[in-house]
N, C-alpha and C. Protein backbone atom coordinates (compact mmCIF):
# COMPACT_ATOMS: atom_id res chain seq x y z
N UNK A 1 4.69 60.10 153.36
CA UNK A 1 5.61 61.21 153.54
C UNK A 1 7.01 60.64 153.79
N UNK A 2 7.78 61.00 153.18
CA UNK A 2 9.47 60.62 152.74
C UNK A 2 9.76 61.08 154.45
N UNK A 3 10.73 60.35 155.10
CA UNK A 3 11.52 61.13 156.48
C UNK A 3 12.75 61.65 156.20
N UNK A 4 12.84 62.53 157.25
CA UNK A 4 13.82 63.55 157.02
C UNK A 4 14.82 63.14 156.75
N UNK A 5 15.83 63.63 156.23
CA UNK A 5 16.94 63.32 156.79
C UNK A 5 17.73 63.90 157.47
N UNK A 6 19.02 62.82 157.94
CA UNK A 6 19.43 63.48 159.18
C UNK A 6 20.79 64.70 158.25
N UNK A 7 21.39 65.67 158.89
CA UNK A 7 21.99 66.79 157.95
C UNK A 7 23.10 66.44 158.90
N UNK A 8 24.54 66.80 158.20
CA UNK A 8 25.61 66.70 159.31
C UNK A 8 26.43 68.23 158.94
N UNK A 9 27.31 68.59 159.67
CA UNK A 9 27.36 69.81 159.81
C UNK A 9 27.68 70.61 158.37
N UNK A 10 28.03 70.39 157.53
CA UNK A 10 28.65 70.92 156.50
C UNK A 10 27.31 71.56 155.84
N UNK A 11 26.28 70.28 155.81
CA UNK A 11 24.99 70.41 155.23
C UNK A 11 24.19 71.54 155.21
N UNK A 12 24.61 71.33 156.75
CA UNK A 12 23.33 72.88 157.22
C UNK A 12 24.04 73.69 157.15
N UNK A 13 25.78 73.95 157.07
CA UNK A 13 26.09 75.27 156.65
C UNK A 13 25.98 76.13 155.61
N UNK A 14 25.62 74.58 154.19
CA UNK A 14 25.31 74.74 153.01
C UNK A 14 24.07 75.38 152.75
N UNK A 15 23.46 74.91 153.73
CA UNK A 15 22.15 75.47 153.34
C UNK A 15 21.53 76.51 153.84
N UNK A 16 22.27 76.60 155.60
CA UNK A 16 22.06 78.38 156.02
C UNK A 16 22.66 79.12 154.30
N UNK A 17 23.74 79.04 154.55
CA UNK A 17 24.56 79.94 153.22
C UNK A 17 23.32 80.02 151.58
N UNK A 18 23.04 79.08 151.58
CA UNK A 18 21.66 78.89 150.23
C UNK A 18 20.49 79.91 150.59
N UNK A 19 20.33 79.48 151.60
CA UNK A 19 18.94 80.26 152.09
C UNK A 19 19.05 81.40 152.53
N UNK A 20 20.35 81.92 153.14
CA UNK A 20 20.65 83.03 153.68
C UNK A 20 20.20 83.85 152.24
N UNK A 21 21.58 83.88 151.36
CA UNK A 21 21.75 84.33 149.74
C UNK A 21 20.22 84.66 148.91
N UNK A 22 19.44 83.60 149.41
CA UNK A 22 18.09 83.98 148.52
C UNK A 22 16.92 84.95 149.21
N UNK A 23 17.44 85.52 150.37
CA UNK A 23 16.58 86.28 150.89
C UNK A 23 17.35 87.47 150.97
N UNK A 24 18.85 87.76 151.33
CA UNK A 24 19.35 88.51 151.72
C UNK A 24 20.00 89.25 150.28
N UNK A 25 19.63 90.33 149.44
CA UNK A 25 20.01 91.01 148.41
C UNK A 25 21.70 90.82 148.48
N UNK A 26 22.02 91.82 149.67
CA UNK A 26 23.44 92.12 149.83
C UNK A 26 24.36 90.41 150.17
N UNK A 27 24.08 90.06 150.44
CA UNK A 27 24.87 88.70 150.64
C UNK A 27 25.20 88.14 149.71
N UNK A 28 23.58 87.86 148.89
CA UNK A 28 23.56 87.14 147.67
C UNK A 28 24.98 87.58 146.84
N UNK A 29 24.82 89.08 146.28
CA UNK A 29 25.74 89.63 145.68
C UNK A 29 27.02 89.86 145.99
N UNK A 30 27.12 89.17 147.21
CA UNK A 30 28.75 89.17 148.05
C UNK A 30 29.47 87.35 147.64
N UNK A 31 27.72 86.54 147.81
CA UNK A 31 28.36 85.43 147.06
C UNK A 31 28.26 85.02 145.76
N UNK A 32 27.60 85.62 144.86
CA UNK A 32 28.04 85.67 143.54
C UNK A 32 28.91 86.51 142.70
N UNK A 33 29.72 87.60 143.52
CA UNK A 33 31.29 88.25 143.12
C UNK A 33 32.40 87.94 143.83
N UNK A 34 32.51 87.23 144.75
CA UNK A 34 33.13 86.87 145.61
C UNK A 34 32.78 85.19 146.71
N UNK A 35 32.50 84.34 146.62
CA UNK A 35 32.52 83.50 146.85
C UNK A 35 33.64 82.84 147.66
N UNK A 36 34.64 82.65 147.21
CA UNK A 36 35.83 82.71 148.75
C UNK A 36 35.46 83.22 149.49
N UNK A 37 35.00 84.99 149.79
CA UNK A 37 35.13 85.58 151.17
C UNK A 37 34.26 84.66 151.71
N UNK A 38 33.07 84.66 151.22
CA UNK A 38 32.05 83.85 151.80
C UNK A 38 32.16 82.30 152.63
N UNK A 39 32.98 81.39 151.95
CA UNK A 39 33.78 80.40 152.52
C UNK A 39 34.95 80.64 153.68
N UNK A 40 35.04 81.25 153.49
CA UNK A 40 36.22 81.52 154.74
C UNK A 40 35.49 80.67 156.32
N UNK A 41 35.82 79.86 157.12
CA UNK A 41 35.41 80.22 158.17
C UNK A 41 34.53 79.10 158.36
N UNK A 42 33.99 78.22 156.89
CA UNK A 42 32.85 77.42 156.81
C UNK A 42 33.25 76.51 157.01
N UNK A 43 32.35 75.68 157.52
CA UNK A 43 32.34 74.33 157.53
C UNK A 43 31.52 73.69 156.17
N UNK A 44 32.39 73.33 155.20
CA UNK A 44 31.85 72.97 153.78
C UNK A 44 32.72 72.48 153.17
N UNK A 45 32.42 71.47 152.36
CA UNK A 45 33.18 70.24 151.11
C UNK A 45 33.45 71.15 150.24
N UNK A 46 34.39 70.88 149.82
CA UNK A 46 34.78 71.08 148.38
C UNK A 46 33.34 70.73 147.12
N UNK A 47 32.91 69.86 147.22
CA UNK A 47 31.60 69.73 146.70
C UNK A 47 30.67 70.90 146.89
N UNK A 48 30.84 70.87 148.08
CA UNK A 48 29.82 72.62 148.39
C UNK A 48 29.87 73.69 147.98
N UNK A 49 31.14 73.83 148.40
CA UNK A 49 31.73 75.26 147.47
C UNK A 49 31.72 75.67 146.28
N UNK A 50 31.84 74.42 145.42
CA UNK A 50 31.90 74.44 144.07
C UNK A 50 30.58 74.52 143.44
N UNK A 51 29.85 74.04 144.50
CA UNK A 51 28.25 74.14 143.54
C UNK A 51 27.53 75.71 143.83
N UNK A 52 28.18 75.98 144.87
CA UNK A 52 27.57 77.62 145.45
C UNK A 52 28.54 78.81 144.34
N UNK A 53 29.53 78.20 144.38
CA UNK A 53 30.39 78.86 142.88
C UNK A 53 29.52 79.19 141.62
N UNK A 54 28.73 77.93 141.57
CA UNK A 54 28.65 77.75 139.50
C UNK A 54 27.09 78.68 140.15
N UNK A 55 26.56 78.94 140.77
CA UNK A 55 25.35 79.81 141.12
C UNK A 55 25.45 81.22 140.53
N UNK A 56 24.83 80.95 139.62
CA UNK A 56 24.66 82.47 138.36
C UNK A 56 22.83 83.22 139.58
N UNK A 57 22.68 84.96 139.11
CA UNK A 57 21.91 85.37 139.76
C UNK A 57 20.53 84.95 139.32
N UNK A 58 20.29 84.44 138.01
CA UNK A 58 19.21 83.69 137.49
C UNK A 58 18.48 82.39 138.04
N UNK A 59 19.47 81.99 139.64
CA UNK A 59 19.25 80.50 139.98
C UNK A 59 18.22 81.25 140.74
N UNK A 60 18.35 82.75 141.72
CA UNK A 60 17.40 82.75 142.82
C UNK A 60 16.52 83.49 142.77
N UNK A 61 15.59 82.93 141.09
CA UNK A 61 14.53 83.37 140.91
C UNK A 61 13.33 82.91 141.81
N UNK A 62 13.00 82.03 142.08
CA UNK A 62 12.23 80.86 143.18
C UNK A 62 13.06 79.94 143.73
N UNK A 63 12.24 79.54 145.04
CA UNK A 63 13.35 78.40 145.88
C UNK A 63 14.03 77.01 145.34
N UNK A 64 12.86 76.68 144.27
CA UNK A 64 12.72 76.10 143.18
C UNK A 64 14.02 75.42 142.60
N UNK A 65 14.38 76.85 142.00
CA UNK A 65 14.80 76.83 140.96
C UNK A 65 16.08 76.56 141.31
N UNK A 66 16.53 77.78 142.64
CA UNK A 66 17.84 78.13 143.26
C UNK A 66 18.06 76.75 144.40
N UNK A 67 17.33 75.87 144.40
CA UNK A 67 17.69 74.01 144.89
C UNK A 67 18.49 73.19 143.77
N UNK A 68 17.33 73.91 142.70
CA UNK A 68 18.19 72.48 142.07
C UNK A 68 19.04 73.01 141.40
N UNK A 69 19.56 74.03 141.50
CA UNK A 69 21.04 74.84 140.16
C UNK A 69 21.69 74.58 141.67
N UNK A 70 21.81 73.86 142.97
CA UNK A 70 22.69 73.98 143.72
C UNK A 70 22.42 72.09 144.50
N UNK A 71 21.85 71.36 143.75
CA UNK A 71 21.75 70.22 143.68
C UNK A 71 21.53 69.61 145.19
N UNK A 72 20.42 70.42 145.94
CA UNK A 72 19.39 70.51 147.06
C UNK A 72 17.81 69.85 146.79
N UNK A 73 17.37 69.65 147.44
CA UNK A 73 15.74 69.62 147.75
C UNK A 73 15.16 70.73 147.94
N UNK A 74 14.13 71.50 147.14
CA UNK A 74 13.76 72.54 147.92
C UNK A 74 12.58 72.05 148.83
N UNK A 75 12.41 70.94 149.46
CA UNK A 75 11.41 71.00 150.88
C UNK A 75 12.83 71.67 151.92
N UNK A 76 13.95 70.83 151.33
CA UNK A 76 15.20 71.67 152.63
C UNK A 76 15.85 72.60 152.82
N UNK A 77 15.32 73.86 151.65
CA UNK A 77 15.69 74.95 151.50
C UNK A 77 14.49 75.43 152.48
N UNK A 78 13.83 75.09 151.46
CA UNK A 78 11.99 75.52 152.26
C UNK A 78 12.17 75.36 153.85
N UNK A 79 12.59 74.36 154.48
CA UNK A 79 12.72 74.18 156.17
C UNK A 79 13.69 75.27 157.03
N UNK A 80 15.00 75.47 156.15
CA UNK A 80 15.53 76.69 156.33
C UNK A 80 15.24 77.61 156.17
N UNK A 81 14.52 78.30 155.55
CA UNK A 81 14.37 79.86 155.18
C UNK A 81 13.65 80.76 156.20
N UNK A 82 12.82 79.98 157.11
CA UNK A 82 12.43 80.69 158.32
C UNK A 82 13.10 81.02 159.48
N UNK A 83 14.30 79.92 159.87
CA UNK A 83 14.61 79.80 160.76
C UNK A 83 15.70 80.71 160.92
N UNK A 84 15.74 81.80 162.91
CA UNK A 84 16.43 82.64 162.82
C UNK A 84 18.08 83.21 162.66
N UNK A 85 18.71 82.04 162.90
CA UNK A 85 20.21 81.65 161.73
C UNK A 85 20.30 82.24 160.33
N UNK A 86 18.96 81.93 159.56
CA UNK A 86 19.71 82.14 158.23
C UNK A 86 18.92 83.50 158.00
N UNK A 87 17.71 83.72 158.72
CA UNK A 87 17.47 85.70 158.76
C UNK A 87 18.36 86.40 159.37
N UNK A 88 19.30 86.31 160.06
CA UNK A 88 20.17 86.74 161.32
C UNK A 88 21.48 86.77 160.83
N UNK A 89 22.10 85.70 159.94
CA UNK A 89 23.66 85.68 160.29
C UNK A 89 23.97 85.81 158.87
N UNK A 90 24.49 87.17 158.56
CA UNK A 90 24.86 87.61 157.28
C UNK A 90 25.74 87.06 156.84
N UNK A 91 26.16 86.64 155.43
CA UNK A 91 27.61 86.05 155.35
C UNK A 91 28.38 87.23 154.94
């Protein structure tokens, strides 16, 4: 079994924001017409942003799919999606 790795803050904002989007209808669609609002406020790279940008609604068919059109792991989408941050904090 591969070990974790360690995430530094940008990471996990990337990925609350990933995981949030694939569960949450209304979000999703707040960050695929609007994407700035969504950044406002974040702690995220320019790298980040840009890959949560090119995210068409076809990526968050499975966790799958919507990892790698956002150039993630989905075991680390998968570790997020339970936790109460990214059910809880709407973007």
């Amino acid at each position: 079994m591969p070990a974790k790795r360690q995430l530094n803050m940008s990471q996990r904002e990337f990925l609350i924001v990933l995981a949030h989007a694939h569960v949450c209808g209304a979000c999703r669609d707040k960050l695929l017409a609007r994407p700035e609002a969504v950044f406002a406020g974040r702690a995220l790279t320019q790298d980040e942003k840009q890959r949560l940008t090119n995210l068409q609604f076809a990526d968050f068919i499975t966790p799958e799919k919507l990892a790698r059109a956002a150039g993630s792991e989905p075991a680390e989408l998968d570790a997020f999606r339970d936790q109460p941050i990214v059910r809880l904090r709407h973007l």
